[in-house]
Protein backbone atom coordinates (compact mmCIF):
# COMPACT_ATOMS: atom_id res chain seq x y z
CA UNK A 1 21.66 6.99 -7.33
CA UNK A 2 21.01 6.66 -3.80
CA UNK A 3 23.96 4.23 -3.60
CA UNK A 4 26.29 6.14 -5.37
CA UNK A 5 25.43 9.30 -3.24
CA UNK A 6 26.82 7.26 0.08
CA UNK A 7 29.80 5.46 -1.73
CA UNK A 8 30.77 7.65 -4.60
CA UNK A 9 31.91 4.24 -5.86
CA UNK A 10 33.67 4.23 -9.35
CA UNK A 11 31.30 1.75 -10.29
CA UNK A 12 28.46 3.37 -9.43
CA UNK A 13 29.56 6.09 -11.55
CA UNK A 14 29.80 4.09 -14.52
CA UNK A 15 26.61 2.40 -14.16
CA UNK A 16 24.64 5.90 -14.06
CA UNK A 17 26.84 7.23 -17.07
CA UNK A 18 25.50 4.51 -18.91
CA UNK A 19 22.14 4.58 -18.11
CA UNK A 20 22.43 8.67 -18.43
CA UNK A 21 23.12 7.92 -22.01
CA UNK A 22 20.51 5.56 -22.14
CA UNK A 23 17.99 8.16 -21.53
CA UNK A 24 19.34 10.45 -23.58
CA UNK A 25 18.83 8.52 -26.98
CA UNK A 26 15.33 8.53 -25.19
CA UNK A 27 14.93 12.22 -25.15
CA UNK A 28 16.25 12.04 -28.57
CA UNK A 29 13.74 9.55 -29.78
CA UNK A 30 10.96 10.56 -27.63
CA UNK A 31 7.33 11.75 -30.03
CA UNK A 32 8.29 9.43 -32.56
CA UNK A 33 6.51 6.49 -33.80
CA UNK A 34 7.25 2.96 -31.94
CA UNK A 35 8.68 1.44 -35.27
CA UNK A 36 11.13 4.54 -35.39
CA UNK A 37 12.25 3.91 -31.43
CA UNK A 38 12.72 0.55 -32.05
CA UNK A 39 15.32 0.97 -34.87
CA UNK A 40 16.98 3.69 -33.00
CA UNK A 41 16.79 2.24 -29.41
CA UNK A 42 18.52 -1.46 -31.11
CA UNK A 43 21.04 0.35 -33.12
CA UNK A 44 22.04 2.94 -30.11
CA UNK A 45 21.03 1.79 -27.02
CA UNK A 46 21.27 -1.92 -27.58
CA UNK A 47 25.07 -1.87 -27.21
CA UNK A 48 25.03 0.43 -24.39
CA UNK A 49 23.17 -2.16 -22.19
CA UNK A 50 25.59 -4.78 -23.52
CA UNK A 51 28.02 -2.87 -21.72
CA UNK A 52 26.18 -2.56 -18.79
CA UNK A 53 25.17 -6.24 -18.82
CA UNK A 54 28.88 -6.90 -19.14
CA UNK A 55 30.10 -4.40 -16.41
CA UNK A 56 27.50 -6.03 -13.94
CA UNK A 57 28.68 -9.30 -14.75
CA UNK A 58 32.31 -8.46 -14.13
CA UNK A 59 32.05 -6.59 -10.94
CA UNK A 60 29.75 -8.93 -9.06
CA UNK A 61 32.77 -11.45 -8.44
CA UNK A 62 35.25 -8.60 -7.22
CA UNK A 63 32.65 -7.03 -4.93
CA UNK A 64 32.19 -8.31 -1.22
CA UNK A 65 28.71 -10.36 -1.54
CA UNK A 66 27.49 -8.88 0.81
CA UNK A 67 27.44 -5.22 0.23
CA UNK A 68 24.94 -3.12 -1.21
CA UNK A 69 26.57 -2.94 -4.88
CA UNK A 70 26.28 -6.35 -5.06
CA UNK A 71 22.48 -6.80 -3.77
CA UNK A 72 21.59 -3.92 -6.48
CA UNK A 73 23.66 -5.54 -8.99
CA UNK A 74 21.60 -9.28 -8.68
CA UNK A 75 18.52 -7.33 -8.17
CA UNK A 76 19.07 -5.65 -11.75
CA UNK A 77 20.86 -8.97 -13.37
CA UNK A 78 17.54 -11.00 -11.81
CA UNK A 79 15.45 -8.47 -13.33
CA UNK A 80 17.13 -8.23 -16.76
CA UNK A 81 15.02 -9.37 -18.89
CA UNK A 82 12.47 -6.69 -17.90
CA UNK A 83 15.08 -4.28 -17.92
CA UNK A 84 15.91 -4.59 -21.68
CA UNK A 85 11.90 -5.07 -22.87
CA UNK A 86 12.00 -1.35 -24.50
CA UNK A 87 14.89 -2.78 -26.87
CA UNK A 88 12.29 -5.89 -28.35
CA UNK A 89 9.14 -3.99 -28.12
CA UNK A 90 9.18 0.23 -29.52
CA UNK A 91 5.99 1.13 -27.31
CA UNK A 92 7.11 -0.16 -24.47
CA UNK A 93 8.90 2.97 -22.21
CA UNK A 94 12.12 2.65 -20.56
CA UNK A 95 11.61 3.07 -17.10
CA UNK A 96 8.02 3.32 -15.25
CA UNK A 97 8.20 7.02 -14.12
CA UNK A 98 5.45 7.93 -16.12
CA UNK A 99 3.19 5.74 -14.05
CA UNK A 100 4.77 6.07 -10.69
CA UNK A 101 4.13 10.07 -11.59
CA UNK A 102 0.48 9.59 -12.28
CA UNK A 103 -0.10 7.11 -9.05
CA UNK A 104 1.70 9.46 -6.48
CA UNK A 105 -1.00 12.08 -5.85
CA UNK A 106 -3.40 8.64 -4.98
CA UNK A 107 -0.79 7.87 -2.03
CA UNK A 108 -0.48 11.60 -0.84
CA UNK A 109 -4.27 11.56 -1.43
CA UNK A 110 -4.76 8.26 1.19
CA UNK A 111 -2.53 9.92 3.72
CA UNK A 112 -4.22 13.18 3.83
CA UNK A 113 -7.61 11.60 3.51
CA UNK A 114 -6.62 10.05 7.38
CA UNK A 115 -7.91 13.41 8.63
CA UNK A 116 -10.94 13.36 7.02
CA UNK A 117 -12.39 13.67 10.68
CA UNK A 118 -15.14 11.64 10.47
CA UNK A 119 -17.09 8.28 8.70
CA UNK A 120 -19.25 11.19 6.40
CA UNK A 121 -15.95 13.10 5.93
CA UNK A 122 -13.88 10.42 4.78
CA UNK A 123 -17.19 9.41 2.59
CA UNK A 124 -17.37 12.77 0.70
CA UNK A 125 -13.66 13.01 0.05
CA UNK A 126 -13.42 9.89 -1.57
CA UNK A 127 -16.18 11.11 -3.58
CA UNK A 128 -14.51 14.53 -4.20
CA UNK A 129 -11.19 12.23 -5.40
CA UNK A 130 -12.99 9.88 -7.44
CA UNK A 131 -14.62 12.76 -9.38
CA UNK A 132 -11.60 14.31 -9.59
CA UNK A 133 -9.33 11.59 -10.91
CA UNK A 134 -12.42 10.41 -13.15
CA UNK A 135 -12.35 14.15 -15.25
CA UNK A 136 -8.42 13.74 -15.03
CA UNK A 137 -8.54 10.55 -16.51
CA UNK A 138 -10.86 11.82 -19.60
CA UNK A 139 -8.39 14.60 -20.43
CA UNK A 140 -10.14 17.21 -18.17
CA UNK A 141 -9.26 19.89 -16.20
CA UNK A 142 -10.52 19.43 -13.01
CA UNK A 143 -11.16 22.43 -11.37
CA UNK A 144 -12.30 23.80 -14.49
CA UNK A 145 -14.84 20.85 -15.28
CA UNK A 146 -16.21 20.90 -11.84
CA UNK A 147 -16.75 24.50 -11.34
CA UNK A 148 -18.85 24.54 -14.85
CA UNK A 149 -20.80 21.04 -13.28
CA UNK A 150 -21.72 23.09 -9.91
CA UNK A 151 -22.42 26.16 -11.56
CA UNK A 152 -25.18 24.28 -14.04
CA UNK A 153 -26.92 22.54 -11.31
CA UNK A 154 -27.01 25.13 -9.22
CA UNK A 155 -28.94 27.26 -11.83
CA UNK A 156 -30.74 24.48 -12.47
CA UNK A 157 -29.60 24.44 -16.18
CA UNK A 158 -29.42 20.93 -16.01
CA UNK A 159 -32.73 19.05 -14.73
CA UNK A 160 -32.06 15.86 -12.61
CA UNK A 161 -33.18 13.88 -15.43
CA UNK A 162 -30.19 15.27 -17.78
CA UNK A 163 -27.01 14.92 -15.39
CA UNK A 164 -25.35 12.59 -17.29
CA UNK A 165 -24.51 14.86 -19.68
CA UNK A 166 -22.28 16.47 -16.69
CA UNK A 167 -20.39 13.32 -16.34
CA UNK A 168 -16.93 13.45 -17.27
CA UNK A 169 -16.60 11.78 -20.27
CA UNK A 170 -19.86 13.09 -21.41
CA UNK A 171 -19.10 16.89 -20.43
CA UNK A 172 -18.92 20.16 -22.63
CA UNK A 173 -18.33 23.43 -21.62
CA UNK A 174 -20.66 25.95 -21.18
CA UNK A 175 -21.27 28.61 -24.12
CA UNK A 176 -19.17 31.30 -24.14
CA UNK A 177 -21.93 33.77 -23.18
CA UNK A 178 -23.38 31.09 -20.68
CA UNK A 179 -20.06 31.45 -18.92
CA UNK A 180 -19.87 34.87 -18.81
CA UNK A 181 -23.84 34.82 -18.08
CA UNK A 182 -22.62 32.54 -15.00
CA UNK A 183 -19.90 34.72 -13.74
């Protein structure tokens, strides 16, 4: 994209059509089981990487060797094999945005956490953030999940001996009428 943005290069056009389409037999196809997006991702979306494997192929020779097209286009044609997994294998997703999604609040977390002010600071944030991303990571909400935790050992509802059951992937909420009694 970013290439195409500073050349608006015919080629570059083509290559993002194709992938657009890509994608959108993914939206399509998206929620169903991995058998199902493996029949529909070889029928549909095999040949359209064919033609993308084919359009690479043919414009590497016409394209200085040195540009930028062509350095994208042998990055992609080294990486092929990787780039066509989701076509063999139906749980496999087609790009890794899912992941990078989930993994950039842990970078924005590390820069902020360079303010942290002092040894003890940066001590009880990671803390905080390991808390956090541990009720995140059992299907929590966090602010939710850690305001009930506080709340129950302030009160002392929970003895010292009995805080694992506050632990994330041990956790329930509060009654109803314990909330409200809370509030």
């Amino acid at each position: 994209m970013d290439l195409h943005k500073s050349t608006r290069s015919p080629i570059t056009a083509q290559i993002i059509a194709l992938l657009g389409r890509i994608y959108r037999i993914e939206a399509e196809i998206r929620g169903t089981s991995a058998e199902n997006r493996l029949l529909a991702r070889q029928e549909k979306s095999g040949p359209i990487m064919e033609e993308l494997k084919a359009l690479l192929d043919d414009t590497l020779p016409r394209v200085s060797q040195v540009s930028d097209l062509a350095k994208h286009i042998r990055y992609a044609q080294g990486h092929w094999r990787g780039l066509t997994l989701f076509l063999e294998d139906g749980r496999v997703e087609v790009d890794n945005n899912m992941i990078e999604r989930q993994m950039r609040p842990i970078g924005i977390g590390r820069r902020n956490s360079l303010f942290a002010g002092n040894e003890g600071g940066a001590h009880t944030w990671a803390v905080l953030a390991s808390l956090l991303q541990t009720a995140k990571l059992n299907g929590l909400d966090p602010y939710t999940w850690l305001n009930d935790v506080l709340a129950r050992m302030v009160s002392v509802e929970i003895l010292n001996n009995d805080l694992d059951q506050l632990l994330a992937w041990n956790w329930r909420p509060a009654e109803p009428t314990a909330m409200r009694l809370a509030a």
